[in-house]
Protein backbone atom coordinates (compact mmCIF):
# COMPACT_ATOMS: atom_id res chain seq x y z
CA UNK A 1 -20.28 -63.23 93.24
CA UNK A 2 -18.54 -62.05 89.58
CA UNK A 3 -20.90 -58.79 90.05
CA UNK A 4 -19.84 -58.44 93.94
CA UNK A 5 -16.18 -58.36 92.92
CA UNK A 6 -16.94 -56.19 89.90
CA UNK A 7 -18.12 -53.49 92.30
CA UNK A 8 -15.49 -54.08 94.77
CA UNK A 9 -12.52 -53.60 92.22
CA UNK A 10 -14.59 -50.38 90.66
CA UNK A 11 -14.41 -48.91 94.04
CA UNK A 12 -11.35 -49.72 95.43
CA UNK A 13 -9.99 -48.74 92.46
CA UNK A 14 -11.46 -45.54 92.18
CA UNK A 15 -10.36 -44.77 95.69
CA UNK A 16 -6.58 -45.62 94.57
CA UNK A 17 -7.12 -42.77 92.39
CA UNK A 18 -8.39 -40.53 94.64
CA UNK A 19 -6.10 -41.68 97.63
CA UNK A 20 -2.99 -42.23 95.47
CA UNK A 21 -3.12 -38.75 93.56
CA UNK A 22 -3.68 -36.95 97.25
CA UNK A 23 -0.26 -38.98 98.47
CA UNK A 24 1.60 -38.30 95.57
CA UNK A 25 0.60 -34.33 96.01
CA UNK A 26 1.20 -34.65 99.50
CA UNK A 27 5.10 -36.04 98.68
CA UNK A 28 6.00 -33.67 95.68
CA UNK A 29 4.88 -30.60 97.86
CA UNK A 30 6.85 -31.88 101.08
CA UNK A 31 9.67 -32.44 99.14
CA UNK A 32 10.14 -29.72 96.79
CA UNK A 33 9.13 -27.46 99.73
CA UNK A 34 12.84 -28.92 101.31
CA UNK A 35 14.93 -28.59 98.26
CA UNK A 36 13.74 -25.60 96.56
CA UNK A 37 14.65 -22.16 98.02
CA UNK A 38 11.66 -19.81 97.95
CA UNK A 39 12.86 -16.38 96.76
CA UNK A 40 12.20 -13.53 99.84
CA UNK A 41 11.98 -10.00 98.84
CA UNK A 42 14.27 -7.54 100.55
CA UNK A 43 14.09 -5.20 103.06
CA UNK A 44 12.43 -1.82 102.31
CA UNK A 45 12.81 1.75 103.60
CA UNK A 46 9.18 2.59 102.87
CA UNK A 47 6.67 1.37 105.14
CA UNK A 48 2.98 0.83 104.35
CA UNK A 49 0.55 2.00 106.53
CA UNK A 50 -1.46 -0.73 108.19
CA UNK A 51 -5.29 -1.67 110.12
CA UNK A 52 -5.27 -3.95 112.31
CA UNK A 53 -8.83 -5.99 112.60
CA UNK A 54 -8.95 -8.01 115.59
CA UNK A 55 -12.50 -10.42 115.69
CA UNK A 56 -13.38 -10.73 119.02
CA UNK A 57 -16.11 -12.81 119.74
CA UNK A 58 -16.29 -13.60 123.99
CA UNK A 59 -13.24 -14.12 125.24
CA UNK A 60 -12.87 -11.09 127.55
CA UNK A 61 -9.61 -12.15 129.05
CA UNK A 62 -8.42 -13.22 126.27
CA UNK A 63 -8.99 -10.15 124.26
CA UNK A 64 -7.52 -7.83 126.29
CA UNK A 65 -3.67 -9.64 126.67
CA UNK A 66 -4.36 -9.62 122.53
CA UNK A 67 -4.86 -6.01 122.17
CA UNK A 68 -2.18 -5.05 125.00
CA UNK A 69 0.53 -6.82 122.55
CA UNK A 70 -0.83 -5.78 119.52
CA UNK A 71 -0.18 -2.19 120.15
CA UNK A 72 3.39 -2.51 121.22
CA UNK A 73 4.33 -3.91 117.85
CA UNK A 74 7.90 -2.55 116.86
CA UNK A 75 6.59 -0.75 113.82
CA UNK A 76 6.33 3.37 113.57
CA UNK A 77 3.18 4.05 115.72
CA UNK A 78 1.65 6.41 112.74
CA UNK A 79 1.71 3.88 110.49
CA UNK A 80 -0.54 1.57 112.16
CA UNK A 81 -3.74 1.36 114.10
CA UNK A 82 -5.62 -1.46 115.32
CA UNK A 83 -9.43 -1.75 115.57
CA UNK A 84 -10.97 -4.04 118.05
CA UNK A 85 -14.41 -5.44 116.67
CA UNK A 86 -16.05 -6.13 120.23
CA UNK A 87 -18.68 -8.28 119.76
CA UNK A 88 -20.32 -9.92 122.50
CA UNK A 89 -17.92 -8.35 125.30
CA UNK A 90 -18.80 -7.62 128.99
CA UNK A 91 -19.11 -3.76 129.43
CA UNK A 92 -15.74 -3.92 131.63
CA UNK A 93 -13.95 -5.52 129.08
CA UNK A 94 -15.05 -2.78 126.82
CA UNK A 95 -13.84 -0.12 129.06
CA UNK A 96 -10.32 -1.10 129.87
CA UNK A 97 -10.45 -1.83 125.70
CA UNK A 98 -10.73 2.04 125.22
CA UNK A 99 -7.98 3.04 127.69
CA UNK A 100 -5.69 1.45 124.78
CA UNK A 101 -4.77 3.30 121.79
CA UNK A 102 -6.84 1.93 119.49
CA UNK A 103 -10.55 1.84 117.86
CA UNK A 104 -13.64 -0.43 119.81
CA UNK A 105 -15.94 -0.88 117.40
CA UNK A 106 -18.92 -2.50 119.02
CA UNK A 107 -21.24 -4.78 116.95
CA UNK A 108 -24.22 -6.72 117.46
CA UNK A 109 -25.82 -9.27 115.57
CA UNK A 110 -28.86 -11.97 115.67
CA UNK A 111 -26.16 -14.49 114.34
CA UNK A 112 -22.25 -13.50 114.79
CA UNK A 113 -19.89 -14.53 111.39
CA UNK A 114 -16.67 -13.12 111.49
CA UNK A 115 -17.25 -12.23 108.01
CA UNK A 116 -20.44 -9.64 109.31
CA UNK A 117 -17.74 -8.43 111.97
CA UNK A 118 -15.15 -7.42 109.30
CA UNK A 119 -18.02 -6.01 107.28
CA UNK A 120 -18.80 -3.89 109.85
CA UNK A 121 -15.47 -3.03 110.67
CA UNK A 122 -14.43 -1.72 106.99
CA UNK A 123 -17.80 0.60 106.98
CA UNK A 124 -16.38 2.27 110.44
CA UNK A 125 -12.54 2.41 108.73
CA UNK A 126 -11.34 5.85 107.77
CA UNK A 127 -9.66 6.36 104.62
CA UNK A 128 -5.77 6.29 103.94
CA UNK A 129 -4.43 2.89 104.74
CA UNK A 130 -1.95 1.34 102.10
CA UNK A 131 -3.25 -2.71 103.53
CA UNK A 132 -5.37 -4.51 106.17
CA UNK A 133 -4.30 -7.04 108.64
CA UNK A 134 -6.70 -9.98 110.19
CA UNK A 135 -5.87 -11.11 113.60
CA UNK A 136 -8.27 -13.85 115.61
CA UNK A 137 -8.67 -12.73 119.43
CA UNK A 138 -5.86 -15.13 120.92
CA UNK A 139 -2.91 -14.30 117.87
CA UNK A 140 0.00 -12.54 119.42
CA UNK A 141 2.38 -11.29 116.85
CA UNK A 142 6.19 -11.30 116.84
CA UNK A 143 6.86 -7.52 117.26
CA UNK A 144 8.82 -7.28 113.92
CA UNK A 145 5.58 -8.88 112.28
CA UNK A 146 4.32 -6.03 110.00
CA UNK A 147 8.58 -4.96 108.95
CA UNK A 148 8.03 -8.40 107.31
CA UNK A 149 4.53 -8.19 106.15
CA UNK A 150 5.59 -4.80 105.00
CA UNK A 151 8.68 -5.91 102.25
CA UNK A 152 6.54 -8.16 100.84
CA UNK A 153 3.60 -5.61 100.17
CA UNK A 154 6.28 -3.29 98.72
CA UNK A 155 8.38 -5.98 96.55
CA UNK A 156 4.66 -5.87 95.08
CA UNK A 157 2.50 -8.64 96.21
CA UNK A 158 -1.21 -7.71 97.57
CA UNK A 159 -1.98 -10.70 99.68
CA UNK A 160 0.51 -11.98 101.99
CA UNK A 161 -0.23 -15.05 104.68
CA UNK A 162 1.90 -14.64 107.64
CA UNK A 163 3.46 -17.52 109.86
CA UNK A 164 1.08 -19.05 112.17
CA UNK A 165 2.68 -21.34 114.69
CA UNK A 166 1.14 -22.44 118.12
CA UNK A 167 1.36 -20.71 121.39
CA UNK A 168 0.69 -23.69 123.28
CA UNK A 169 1.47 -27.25 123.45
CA UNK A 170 0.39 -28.25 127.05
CA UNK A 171 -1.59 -31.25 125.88
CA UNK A 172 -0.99 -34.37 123.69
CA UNK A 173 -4.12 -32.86 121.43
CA UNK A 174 -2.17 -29.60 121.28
CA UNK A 175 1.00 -31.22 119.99
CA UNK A 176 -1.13 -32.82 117.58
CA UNK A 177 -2.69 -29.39 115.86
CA UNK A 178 0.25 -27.18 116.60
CA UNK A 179 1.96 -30.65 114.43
CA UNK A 180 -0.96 -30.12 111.73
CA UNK A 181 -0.25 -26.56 111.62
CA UNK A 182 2.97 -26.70 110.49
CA UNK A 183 2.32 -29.65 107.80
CA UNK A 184 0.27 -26.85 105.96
CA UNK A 185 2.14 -24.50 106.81
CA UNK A 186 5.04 -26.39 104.82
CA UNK A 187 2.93 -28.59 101.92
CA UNK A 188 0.19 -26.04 101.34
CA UNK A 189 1.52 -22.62 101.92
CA UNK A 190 5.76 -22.93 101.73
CA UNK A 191 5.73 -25.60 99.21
CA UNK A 192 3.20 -23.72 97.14
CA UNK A 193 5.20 -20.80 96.59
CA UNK A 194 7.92 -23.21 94.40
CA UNK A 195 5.52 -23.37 91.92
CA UNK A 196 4.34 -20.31 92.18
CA UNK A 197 1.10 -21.36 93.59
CA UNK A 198 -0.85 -19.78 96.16
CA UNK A 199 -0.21 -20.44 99.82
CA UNK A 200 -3.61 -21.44 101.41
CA UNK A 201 -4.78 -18.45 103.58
CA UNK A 202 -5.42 -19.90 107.30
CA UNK A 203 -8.17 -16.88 108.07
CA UNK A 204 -5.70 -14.86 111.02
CA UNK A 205 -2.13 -13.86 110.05
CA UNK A 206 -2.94 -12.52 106.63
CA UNK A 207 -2.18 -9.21 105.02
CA UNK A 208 -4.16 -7.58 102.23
CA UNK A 209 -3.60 -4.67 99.91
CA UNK A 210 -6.84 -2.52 101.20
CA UNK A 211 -8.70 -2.24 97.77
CA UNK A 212 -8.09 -5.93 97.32
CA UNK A 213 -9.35 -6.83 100.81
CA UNK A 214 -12.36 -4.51 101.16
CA UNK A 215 -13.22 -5.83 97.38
CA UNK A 216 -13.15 -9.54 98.32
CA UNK A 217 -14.31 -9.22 101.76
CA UNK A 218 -17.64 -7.85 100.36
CA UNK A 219 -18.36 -10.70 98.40
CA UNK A 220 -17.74 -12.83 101.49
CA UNK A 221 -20.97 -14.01 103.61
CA UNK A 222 -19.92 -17.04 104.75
CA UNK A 223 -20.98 -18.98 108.44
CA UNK A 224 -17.75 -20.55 108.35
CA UNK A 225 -14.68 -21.11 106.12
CA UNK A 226 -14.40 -17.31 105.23
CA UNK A 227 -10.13 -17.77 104.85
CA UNK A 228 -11.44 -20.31 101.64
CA UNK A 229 -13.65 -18.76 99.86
CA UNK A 230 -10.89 -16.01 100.11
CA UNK A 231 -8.63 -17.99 98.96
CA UNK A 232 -11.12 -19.05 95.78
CA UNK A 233 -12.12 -15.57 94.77
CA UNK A 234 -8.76 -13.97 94.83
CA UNK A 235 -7.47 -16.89 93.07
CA UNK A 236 -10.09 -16.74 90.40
CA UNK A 237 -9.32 -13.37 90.16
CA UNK A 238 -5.64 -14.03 89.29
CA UNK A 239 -4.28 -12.45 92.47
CA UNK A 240 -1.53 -14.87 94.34
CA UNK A 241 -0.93 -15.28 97.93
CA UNK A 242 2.67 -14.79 99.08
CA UNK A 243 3.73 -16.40 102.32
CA UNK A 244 5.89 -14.56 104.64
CA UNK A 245 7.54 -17.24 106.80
CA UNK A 246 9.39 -14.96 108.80
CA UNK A 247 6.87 -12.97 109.59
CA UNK A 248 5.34 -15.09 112.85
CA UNK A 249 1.99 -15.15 114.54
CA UNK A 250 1.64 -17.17 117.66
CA UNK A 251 -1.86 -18.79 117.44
CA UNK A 252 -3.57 -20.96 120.52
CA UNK A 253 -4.12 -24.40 119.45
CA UNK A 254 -6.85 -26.73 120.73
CA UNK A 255 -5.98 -28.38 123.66
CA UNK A 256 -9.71 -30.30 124.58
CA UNK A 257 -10.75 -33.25 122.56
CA UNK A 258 -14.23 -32.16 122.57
CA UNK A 259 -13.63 -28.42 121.24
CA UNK A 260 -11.08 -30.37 119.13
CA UNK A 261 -13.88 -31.99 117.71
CA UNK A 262 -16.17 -28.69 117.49
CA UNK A 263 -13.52 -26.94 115.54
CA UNK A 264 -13.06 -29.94 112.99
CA UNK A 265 -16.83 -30.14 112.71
CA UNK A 266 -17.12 -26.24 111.69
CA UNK A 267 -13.92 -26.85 109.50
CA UNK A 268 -15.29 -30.29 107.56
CA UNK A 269 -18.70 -28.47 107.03
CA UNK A 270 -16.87 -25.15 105.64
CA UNK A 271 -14.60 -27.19 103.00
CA UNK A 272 -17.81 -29.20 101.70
CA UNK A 273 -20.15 -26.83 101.65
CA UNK A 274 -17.64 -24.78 99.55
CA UNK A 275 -17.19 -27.86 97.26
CA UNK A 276 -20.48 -27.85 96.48
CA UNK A 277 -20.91 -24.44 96.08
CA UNK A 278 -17.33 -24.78 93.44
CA UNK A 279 -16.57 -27.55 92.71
CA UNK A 280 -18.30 -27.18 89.44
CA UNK A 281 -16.37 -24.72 88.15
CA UNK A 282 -13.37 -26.62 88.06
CA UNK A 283 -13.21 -27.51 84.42
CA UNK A 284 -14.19 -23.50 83.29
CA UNK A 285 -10.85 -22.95 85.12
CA UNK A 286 -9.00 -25.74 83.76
CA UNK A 287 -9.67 -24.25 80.11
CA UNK A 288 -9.23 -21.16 80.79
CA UNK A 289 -5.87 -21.70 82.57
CA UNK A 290 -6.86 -20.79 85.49
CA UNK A 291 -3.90 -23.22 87.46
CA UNK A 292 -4.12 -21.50 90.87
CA UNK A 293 -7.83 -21.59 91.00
CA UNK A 294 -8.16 -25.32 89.79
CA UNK A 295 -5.62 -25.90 92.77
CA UNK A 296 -7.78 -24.02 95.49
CA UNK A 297 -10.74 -26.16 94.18
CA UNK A 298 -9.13 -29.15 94.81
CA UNK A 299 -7.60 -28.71 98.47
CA UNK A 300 -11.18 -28.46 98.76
CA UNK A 301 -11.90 -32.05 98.01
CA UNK A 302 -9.19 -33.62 99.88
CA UNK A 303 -9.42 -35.06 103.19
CA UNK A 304 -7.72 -34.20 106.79
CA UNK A 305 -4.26 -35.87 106.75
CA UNK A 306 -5.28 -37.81 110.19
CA UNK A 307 -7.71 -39.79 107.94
CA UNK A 308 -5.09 -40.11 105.52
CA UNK A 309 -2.39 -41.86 108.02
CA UNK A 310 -5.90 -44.64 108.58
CA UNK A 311 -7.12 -45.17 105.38
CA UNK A 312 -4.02 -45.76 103.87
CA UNK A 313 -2.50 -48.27 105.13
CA UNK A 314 -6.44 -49.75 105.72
CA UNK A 315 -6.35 -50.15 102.26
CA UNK A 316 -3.22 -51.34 102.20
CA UNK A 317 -4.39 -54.11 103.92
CA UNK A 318 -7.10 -54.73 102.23
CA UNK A 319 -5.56 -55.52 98.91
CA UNK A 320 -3.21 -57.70 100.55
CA UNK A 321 -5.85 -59.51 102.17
CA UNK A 322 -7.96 -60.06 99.00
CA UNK A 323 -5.86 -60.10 95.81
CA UNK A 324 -7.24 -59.62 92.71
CA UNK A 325 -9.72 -57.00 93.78
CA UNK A 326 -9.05 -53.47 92.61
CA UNK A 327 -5.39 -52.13 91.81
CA UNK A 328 -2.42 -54.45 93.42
CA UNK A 329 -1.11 -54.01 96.96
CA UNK A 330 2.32 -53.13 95.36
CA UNK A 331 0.53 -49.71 94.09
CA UNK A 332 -0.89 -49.92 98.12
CA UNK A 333 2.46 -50.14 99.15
CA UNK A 334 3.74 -47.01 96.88
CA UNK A 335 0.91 -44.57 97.31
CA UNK A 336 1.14 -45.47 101.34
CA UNK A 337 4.81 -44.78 101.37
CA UNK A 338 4.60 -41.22 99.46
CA UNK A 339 1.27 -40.29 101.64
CA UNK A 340 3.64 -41.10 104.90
CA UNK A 341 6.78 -39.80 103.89
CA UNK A 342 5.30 -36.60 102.76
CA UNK A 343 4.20 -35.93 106.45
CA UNK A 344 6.48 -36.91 108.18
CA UNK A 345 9.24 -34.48 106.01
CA UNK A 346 6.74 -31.76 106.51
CA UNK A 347 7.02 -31.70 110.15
CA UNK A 348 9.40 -29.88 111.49
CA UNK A 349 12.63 -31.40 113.11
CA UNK A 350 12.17 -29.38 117.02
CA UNK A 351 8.78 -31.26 117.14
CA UNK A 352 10.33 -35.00 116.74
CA UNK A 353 10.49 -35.37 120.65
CA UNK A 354 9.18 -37.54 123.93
CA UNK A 355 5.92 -34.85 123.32
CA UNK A 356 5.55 -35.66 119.66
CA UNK A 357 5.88 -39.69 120.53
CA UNK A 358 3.46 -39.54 124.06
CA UNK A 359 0.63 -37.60 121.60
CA UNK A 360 1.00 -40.60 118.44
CA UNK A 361 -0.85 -42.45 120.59
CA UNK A 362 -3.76 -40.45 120.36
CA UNK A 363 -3.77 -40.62 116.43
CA UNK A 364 -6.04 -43.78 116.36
CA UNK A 365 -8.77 -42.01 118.47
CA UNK A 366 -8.65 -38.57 116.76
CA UNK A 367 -9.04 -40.71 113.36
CA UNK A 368 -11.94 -42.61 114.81
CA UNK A 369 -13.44 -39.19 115.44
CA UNK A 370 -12.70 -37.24 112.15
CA UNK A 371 -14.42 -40.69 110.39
CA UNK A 372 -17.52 -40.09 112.99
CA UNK A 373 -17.23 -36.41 112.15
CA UNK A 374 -17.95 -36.94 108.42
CA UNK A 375 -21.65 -38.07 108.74
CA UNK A 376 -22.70 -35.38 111.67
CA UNK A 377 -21.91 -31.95 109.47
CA UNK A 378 -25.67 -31.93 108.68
CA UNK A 379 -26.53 -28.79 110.15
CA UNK A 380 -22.73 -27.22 110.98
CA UNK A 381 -22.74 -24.61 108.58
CA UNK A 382 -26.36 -22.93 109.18
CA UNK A 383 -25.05 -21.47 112.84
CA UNK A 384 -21.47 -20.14 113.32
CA UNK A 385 -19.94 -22.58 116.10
CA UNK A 386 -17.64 -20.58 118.76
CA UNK A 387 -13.89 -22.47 119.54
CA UNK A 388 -13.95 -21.41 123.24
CA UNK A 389 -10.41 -21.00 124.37
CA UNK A 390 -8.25 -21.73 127.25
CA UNK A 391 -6.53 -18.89 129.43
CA UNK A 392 -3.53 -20.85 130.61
CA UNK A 393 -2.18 -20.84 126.81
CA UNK A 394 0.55 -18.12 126.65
């Protein structure tokens, strides 16, 4: 029995550290993000000339209400063009594509990555633009979207995420990820930026200085989780990410539990399979000072905040339950408190309404499925795995 609670109290303790540092991250960001000003550059005369890459992969309908916003952009139509990369389109799609001013770049491949599309895409890119914009096939952009991309490229910074918020909340599971999508947008990209961290890039939304991107994008070949490994080389590289909060992009968020769960999978397999792939080089970059790297590597080894909002207070109960085993349920109590308040700060104050309280209810059974989710990634990362989208999101 002495060994059986020897094991017990190793564990649970060693998940207190795990669990407790991730709370206390999660509550310093949240809060600092609220009472620290992050400093905006200015507005600029000169504007930088832009590509557009829109990955479109299916999605005919879709694509073409994308494209049809994209080029009315308020923005000086010479300093701009936008390049469709058409994979997997029906041939009418393509046509009405190239009555729009802009570039259909048709691509084929035995397995489609949006990483081999934007490969492509930079090989058929003439010369002469000043940065490179990456749009998904359902983003819609606020028409003054590249005037703000644009003063941050000239106050100096080469990688800029934009403002992704959701397009859609017609469901209690689109409430819930349109939710999600601001918490990072506040903890892990707003919040960031007070410490003069990197904000996380999401993948759509972001702007790069065109040496920088074509230079990191060819180093890229990743199934899934392209936006991180981004993230890691640039950071490794000792190139920031700015985050433009004003500048929005109006992204569709998942409104079916099972392509919720498709996503997640393709997300959960991404971030490990990273890990693995970098984890190890987390104490090089510790040594060498390397602060924003180290931080990229771990938001790699944390877990989604709806298994968070479980296991905490889980635990919680647990040490109650059976004293003596592993840290005290006081510490339960603390790390619990910081890991909720965090959240809860992070979301925004429009979303605390009769929507936000009918979806809480589905917490417990998106938690059940993230834990599933976590033992069937065997597999996810070999084959890129398609988000189908709906066409009443607007």
């Amino acid at each position: 029995m002495e060994i059986i609670r020897l094991i017990a109290a190793i564990i649970t303790s060693v998940l207190f550290v795990y669990l407790g540092i991730y709370s206390l991250y999660l509550f310093i960001f949240s809060v600092a993000g609220k009472l620290v000003p992050v400093k905006v550059p200015t507005k600029s005369d000169r504007l930088a000339k832009f590509v557009i890459y829109i990955c479109s992969y299916k999605e005919d309908e879709i694509i073409l209400n994308s494209a049809a916003n994209a080029v009315t952009l308020d923005y000086p139509k010479d300093k701009f063009h936008i390049c469709v990369i058409a994979d997997s389109l029906q041939p009418a799609t393509i046509a009405k594509l190239k009555q729009m001013p802009l570039q259909v770049l048709e691509v084929v491949f035995e397995s489609s990555t949006k990483s081999k599309a934007l490969h492509r895409a930079i090989e058929n890119t003439e010369a002469g633009f000043d940065a490179a914009i990456v749009f998904d096939i359902d983003n819609v952009a606020a028409p003054d979207f590249l005037y703000q991309i644009n003063n941050y490229l000239q106050s100096g910074e080469k990688v800029i995420q934009g403002h992704r918020v959701a397009k859609n909340t017609n469901t209690s599971v689109a409430v819930l990820d349109a939710i999600s999508e601001e918490v990072n947008n506040h903890i892990f990209r707003k919040s960031q930026r007070v410490f003069n961290l990197s904000a996380a890039i999401i993948g759509s939304g972001m702007a790069l200085d065109y040496k920088t991107f074509t230079d990191v994008m060819m180093r890229i070949d990743a199934v899934g989780g392209f936006d991180k490994e981004m993230g890691l080389l640039l950071t490794n590289d000792r190139i920031g990410v700015a985050y433009a909060d004003k500048a929005l992009i109006y992204d569709e968020k998942v409104s079916n539990k099972e392509v919720f769960k498709k996503q997640r999978r393709r997300w959960l397999s991404a971030q490990f399979n990273l890990l693995k792939k970098y984890g190890s080089t987390a104490f090089s970059a510790l040594f060498k000072g390397k602060f924003d790297y180290l931080n990229e590597v771990y938001q790699l080894s944390i877990l989604p905040r709806v298994l968070m909002l479980g296991l905490m207070p889980f635990m919680l109960l647990v040490s109650f339950l059976l004293p003596g085993i592993g840290p005290d349920w006081h510490l339960w109590l603390i790390a619990t408190v910081c890991c909720y308040t965090g959240i809860l700060i992070a979301i925004p104050v429009s979303f605390y309404n009769k929507d936000f309280f009918g979806a809480l209810i589905r917490i417990p059974v998106i938690f059940f499925t993230m834990l599933l989710l976590l033992f069937k990634l065997k597999g996810a990362n070999k084959k890129f795995i398609h988000t189908p989208h709906t066409h009443s999101a607007k």
